[in-house]
C-alpha atoms as a PDB file:
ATOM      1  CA  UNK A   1      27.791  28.350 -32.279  1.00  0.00           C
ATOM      2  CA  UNK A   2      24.254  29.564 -32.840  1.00  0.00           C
ATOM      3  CA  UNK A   3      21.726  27.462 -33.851  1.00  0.00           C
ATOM      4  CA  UNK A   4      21.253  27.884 -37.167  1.00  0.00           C
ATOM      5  CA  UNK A   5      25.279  27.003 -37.583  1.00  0.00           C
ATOM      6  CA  UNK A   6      24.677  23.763 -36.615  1.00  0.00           C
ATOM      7  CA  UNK A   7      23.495  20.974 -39.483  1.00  0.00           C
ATOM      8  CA  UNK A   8      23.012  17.216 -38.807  1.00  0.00           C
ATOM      9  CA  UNK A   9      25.896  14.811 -39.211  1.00  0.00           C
ATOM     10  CA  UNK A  10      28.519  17.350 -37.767  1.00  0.00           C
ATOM     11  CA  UNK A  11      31.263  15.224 -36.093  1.00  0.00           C
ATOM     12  CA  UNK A  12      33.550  16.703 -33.198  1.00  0.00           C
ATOM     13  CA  UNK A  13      36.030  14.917 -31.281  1.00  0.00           C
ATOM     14  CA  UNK A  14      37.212  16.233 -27.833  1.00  0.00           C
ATOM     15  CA  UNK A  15      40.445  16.135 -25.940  1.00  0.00           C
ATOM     16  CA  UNK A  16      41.158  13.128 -23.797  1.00  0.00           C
ATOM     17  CA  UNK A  17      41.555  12.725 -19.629  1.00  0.00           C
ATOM     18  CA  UNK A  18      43.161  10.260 -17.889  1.00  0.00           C
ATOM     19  CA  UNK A  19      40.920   8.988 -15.094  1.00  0.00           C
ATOM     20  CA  UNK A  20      43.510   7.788 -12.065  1.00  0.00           C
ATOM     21  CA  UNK A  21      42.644   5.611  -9.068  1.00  0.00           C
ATOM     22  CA  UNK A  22      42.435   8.488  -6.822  1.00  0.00           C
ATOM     23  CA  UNK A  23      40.170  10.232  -9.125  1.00  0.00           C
ATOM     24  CA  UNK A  24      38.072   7.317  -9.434  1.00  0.00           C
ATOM     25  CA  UNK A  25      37.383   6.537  -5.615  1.00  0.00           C
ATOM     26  CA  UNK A  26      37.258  10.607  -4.790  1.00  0.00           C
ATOM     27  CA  UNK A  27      34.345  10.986  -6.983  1.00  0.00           C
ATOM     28  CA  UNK A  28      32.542   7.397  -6.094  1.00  0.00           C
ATOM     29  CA  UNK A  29      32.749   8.259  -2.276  1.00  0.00           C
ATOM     30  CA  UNK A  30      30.673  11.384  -2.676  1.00  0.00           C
ATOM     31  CA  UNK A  31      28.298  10.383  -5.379  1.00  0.00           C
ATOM     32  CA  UNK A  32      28.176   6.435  -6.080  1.00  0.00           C
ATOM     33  CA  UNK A  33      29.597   4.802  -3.309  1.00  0.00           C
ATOM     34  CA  UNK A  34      29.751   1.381  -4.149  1.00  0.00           C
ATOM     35  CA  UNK A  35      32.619  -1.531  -3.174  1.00  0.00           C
ATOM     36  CA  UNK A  36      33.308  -1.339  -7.157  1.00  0.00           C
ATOM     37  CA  UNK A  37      34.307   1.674  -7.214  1.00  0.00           C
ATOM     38  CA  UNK A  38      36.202   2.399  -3.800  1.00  0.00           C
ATOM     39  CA  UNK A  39      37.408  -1.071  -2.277  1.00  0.00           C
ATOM     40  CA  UNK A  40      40.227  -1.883  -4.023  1.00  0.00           C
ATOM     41  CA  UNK A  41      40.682  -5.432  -2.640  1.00  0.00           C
ATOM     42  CA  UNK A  42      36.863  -6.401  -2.640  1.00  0.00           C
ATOM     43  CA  UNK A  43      36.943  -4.820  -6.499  1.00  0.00           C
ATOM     44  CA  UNK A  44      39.901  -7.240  -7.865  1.00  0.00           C
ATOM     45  CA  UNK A  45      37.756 -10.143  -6.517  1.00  0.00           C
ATOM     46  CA  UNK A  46      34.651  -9.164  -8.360  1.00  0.00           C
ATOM     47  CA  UNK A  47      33.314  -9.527 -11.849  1.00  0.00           C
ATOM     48  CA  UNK A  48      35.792  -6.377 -13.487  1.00  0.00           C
ATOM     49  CA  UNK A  49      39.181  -7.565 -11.459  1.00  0.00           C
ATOM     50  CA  UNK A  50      39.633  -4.244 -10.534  1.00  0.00           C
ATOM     51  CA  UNK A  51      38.462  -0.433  -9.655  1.00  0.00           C
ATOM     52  CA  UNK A  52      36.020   0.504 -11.920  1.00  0.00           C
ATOM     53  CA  UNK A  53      34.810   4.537 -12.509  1.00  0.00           C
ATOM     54  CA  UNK A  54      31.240   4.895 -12.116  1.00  0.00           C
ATOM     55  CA  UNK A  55      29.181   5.080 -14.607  1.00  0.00           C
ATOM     56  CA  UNK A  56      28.069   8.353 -13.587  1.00  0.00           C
ATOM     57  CA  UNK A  57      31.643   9.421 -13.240  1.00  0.00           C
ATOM     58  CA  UNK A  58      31.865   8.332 -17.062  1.00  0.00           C
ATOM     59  CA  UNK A  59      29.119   9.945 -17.732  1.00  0.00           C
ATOM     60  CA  UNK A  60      30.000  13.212 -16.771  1.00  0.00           C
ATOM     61  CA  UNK A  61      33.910  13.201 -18.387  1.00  0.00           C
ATOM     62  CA  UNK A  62      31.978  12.684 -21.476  1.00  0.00           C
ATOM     63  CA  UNK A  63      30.128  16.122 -20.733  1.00  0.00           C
ATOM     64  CA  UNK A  64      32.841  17.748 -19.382  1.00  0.00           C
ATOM     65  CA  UNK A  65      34.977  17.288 -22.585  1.00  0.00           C
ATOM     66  CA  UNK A  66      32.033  18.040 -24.965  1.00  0.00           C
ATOM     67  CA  UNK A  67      31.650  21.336 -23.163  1.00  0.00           C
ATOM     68  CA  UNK A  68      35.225  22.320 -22.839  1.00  0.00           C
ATOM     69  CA  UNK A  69      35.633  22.435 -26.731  1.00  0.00           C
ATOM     70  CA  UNK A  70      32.966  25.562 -26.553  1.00  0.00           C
ATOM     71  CA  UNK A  71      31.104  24.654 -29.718  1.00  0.00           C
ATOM     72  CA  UNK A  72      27.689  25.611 -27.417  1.00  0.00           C
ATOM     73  CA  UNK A  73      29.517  28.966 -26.376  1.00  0.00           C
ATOM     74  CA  UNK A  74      27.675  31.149 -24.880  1.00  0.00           C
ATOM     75  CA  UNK A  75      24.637  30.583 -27.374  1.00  0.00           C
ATOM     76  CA  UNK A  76      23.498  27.715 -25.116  1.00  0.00           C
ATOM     77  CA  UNK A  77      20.569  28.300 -23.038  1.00  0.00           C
ATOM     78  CA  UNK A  78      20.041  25.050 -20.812  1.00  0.00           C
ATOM     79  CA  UNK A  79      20.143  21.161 -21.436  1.00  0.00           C
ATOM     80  CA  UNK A  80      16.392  19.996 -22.289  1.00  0.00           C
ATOM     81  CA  UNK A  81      16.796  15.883 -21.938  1.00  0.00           C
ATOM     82  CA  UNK A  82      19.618  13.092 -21.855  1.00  0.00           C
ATOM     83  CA  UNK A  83      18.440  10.251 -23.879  1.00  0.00           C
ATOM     84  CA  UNK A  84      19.502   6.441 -24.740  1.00  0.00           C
ATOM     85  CA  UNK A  85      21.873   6.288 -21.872  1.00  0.00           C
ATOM     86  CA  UNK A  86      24.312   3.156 -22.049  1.00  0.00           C
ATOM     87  CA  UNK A  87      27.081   2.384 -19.860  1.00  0.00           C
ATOM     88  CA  UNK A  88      28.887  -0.263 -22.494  1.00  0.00           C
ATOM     89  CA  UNK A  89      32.254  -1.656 -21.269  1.00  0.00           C
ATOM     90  CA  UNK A  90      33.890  -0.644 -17.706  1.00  0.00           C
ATOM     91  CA  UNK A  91      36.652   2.173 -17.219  1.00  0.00           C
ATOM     92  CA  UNK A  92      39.336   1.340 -15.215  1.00  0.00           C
ATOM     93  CA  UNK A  93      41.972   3.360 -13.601  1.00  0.00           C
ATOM     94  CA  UNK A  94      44.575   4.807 -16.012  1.00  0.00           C
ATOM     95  CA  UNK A  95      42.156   4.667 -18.730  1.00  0.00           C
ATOM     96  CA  UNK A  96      41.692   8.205 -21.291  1.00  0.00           C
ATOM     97  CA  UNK A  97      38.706   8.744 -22.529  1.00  0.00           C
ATOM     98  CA  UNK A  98      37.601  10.773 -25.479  1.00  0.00           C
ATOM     99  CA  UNK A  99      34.295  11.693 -27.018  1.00  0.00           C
ATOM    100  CA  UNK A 100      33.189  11.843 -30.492  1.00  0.00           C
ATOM    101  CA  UNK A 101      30.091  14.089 -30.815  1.00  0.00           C
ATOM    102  CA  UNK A 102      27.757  13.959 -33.920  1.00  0.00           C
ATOM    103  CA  UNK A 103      24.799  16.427 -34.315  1.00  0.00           C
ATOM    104  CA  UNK A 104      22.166  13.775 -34.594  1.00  0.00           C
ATOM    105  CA  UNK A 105      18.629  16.062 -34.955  1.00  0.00           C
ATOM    106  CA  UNK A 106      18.060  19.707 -35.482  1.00  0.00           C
ATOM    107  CA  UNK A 107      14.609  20.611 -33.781  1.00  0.00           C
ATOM    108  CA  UNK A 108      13.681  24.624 -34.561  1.00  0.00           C
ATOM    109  CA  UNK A 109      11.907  26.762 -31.781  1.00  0.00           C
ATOM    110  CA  UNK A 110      10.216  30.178 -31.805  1.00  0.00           C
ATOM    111  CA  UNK A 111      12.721  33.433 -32.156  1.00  0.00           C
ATOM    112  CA  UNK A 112      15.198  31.021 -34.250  1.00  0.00           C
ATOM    113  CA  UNK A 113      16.075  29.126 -31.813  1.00  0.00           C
ATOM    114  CA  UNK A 114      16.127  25.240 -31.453  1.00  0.00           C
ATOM    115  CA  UNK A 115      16.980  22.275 -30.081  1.00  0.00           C
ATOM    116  CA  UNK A 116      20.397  20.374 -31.287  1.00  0.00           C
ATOM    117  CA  UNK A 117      20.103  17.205 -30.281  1.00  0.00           C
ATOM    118  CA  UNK A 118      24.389  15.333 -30.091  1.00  0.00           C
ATOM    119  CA  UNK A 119      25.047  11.898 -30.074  1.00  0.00           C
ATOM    120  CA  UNK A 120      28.289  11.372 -27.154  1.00  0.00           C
ATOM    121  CA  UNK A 121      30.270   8.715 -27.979  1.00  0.00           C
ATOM    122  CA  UNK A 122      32.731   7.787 -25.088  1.00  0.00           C
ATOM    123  CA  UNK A 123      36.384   5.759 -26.351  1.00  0.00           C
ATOM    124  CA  UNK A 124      39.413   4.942 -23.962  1.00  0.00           C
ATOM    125  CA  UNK A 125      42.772   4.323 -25.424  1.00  0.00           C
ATOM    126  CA  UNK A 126      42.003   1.258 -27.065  1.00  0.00           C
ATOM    127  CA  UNK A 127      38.935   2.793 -29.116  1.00  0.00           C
ATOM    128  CA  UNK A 128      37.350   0.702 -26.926  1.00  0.00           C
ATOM    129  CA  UNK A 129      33.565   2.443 -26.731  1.00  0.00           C
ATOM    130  CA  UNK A 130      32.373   2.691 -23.517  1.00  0.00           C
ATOM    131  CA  UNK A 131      29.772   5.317 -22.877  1.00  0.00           C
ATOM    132  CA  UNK A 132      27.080   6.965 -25.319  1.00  0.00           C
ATOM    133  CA  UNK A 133      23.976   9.202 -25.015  1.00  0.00           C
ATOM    134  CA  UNK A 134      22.004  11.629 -26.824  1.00  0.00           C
ATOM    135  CA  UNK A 135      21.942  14.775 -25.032  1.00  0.00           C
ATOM    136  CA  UNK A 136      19.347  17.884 -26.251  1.00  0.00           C
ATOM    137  CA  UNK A 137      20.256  21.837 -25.439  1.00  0.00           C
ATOM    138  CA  UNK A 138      18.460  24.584 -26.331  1.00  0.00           C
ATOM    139  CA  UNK A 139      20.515  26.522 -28.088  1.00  0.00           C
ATOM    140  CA  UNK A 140      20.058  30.478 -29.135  1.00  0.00           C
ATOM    141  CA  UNK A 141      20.357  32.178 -32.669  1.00  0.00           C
END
Protein backbone atom coordinates (compact mmCIF):
# COMPACT_ATOMS: atom_id res chain seq x y z
CA UNK A 1 0.00 0.00 0.00
CA UNK A 2 1.27 3.54 -0.39
CA UNK A 3 1.21 5.81 2.20
CA UNK A 4 -1.44 7.85 1.76
CA UNK A 5 -3.74 4.41 1.67
CA UNK A 6 -3.08 3.88 5.00
CA UNK A 7 -5.48 5.73 7.87
CA UNK A 8 -5.21 5.13 11.66
CA UNK A 9 -7.21 2.39 13.31
CA UNK A 10 -6.75 -0.08 10.30
CA UNK A 11 -6.81 -3.63 11.80
CA UNK A 12 -5.07 -6.69 9.96
CA UNK A 13 -4.75 -10.07 11.20
CA UNK A 14 -2.05 -12.46 9.79
CA UNK A 15 -1.85 -16.16 9.22
CA UNK A 16 -0.71 -18.34 12.06
CA UNK A 17 2.72 -20.71 12.53
CA UNK A 18 3.18 -23.37 14.63
CA UNK A 19 6.47 -22.99 16.50
CA UNK A 20 7.81 -26.87 17.19
CA UNK A 21 10.52 -27.93 19.63
CA UNK A 22 13.01 -28.27 16.98
CA UNK A 23 12.25 -24.92 15.71
CA UNK A 24 12.50 -23.50 19.01
CA UNK A 25 16.07 -24.84 20.09
CA UNK A 26 17.43 -24.37 16.19
CA UNK A 27 16.86 -20.75 16.41
CA UNK A 28 17.94 -20.28 20.35
CA UNK A 29 21.34 -22.09 19.62
CA UNK A 30 22.37 -19.54 17.04
CA UNK A 31 20.91 -16.40 18.45
CA UNK A 32 19.78 -16.70 22.29
CA UNK A 33 21.35 -19.53 23.67
CA UNK A 34 20.04 -19.90 26.92
CA UNK A 35 19.20 -23.37 29.13
CA UNK A 36 15.40 -22.06 28.62
CA UNK A 37 15.34 -22.34 25.46
CA UNK A 38 17.60 -25.44 24.46
CA UNK A 39 17.90 -27.84 27.62
CA UNK A 40 14.98 -29.60 27.68
CA UNK A 41 15.49 -31.30 31.09
CA UNK A 42 17.06 -28.18 32.91
CA UNK A 43 13.85 -26.15 31.19
CA UNK A 44 10.97 -28.51 32.81
CA UNK A 45 12.70 -27.83 36.18
CA UNK A 46 12.61 -24.10 35.87
CA UNK A 47 10.09 -21.37 36.39
CA UNK A 48 7.98 -22.16 32.69
CA UNK A 49 8.08 -26.26 33.14
CA UNK A 50 9.17 -26.47 29.85
CA UNK A 51 11.02 -25.16 26.45
CA UNK A 52 10.25 -21.82 26.01
CA UNK A 53 10.85 -19.75 22.34
CA UNK A 54 12.86 -16.79 22.83
CA UNK A 55 11.61 -13.81 23.03
CA UNK A 56 13.48 -12.72 20.14
CA UNK A 57 12.34 -15.77 18.30
CA UNK A 58 8.71 -14.37 19.15
CA UNK A 59 9.58 -11.39 18.18
CA UNK A 60 10.51 -11.99 14.84
CA UNK A 61 7.32 -14.61 13.89
CA UNK A 62 5.39 -11.59 14.71
CA UNK A 63 7.37 -9.70 11.82
CA UNK A 64 7.58 -12.38 9.67
CA UNK A 65 3.73 -12.80 9.49
CA UNK A 66 3.06 -9.01 9.34
CA UNK A 67 5.30 -8.91 6.30
CA UNK A 68 4.12 -11.97 4.53
CA UNK A 69 0.52 -10.47 4.17
CA UNK A 70 2.32 -7.67 1.75
CA UNK A 71 0.24 -4.75 2.93
CA UNK A 72 3.94 -2.70 2.89
CA UNK A 73 4.52 -4.15 -0.75
CA UNK A 74 6.98 -2.86 -2.39
CA UNK A 75 6.06 0.83 -1.24
CA UNK A 76 8.15 0.22 1.90
CA UNK A 77 11.38 1.88 2.09
CA UNK A 78 13.12 0.69 5.47
CA UNK A 79 11.96 0.18 9.20
CA UNK A 80 12.73 3.60 11.16
CA UNK A 81 12.26 2.33 15.08
CA UNK A 82 10.67 -0.67 17.15
CA UNK A 83 9.00 0.78 20.10
CA UNK A 84 7.22 -0.44 23.52
CA UNK A 85 8.66 -3.86 23.24
CA UNK A 86 6.96 -6.46 25.72
CA UNK A 87 7.54 -10.02 25.92
CA UNK A 88 4.02 -10.84 27.97
CA UNK A 89 3.39 -14.58 28.59
CA UNK A 90 5.94 -17.47 27.38
CA UNK A 91 5.53 -19.57 24.02
CA UNK A 92 5.98 -22.98 24.30
CA UNK A 93 6.51 -25.64 21.79
CA UNK A 94 3.42 -26.48 19.68
CA UNK A 95 2.09 -23.15 20.27
CA UNK A 96 0.55 -20.89 16.83
CA UNK A 97 0.87 -17.63 16.94
CA UNK A 98 -0.94 -14.91 15.10
CA UNK A 99 -0.68 -11.17 14.91
CA UNK A 100 -3.22 -8.55 14.88
CA UNK A 101 -1.79 -5.31 13.39
CA UNK A 102 -3.50 -1.86 13.93
CA UNK A 103 -2.17 1.33 12.20
CA UNK A 104 -1.61 3.25 15.37
CA UNK A 105 -0.01 6.89 13.95
CA UNK A 106 0.30 8.31 10.52
CA UNK A 107 3.48 10.65 10.50
CA UNK A 108 3.79 12.56 6.78
CA UNK A 109 7.35 13.18 5.23
CA UNK A 110 8.57 15.29 2.30
CA UNK A 111 7.61 13.89 -1.46
CA UNK A 112 4.30 12.29 0.23
CA UNK A 113 5.79 10.04 1.97
CA UNK A 114 5.52 9.10 5.75
CA UNK A 115 5.92 7.18 8.49
CA UNK A 116 3.05 4.44 9.50
CA UNK A 117 3.61 3.64 12.69
CA UNK A 118 1.59 -0.50 13.53
CA UNK A 119 0.81 -1.71 16.72
CA UNK A 120 1.85 -5.98 16.60
CA UNK A 121 -0.15 -7.79 18.69
CA UNK A 122 1.16 -11.45 19.15
CA UNK A 123 -1.88 -14.38 20.22
CA UNK A 124 -1.25 -18.27 20.42
CA UNK A 125 -4.14 -20.60 20.18
CA UNK A 126 -5.68 -19.73 23.27
CA UNK A 127 -5.89 -15.83 22.40
CA UNK A 128 -3.55 -15.88 24.89
CA UNK A 129 -1.43 -12.38 24.08
CA UNK A 130 1.98 -12.82 24.25
CA UNK A 131 4.09 -10.39 22.32
CA UNK A 132 3.38 -6.61 21.24
CA UNK A 133 5.36 -3.66 19.79
CA UNK A 134 5.00 -0.66 17.81
CA UNK A 135 7.07 -0.87 14.84
CA UNK A 136 7.60 2.52 12.37
CA UNK A 137 8.48 2.09 8.35
CA UNK A 138 8.89 4.56 6.06
CA UNK A 139 6.70 3.97 3.63
CA UNK A 140 6.55 5.59 -0.16
CA UNK A 141 3.55 7.31 -2.02
Amino acid sequence: MRFSEFEVGQRYETKSIKLSKESIIDFANVYDPQYMHIDEEKAKQGRFGDLIASGMQTMSVSFKLWVEEGIYGEEVVAGTGMNNIQFIKPVYPDDELRVVVEVIEILPKRRGNGIVTIQLNTYNQNDVKVFQAELSALIDN
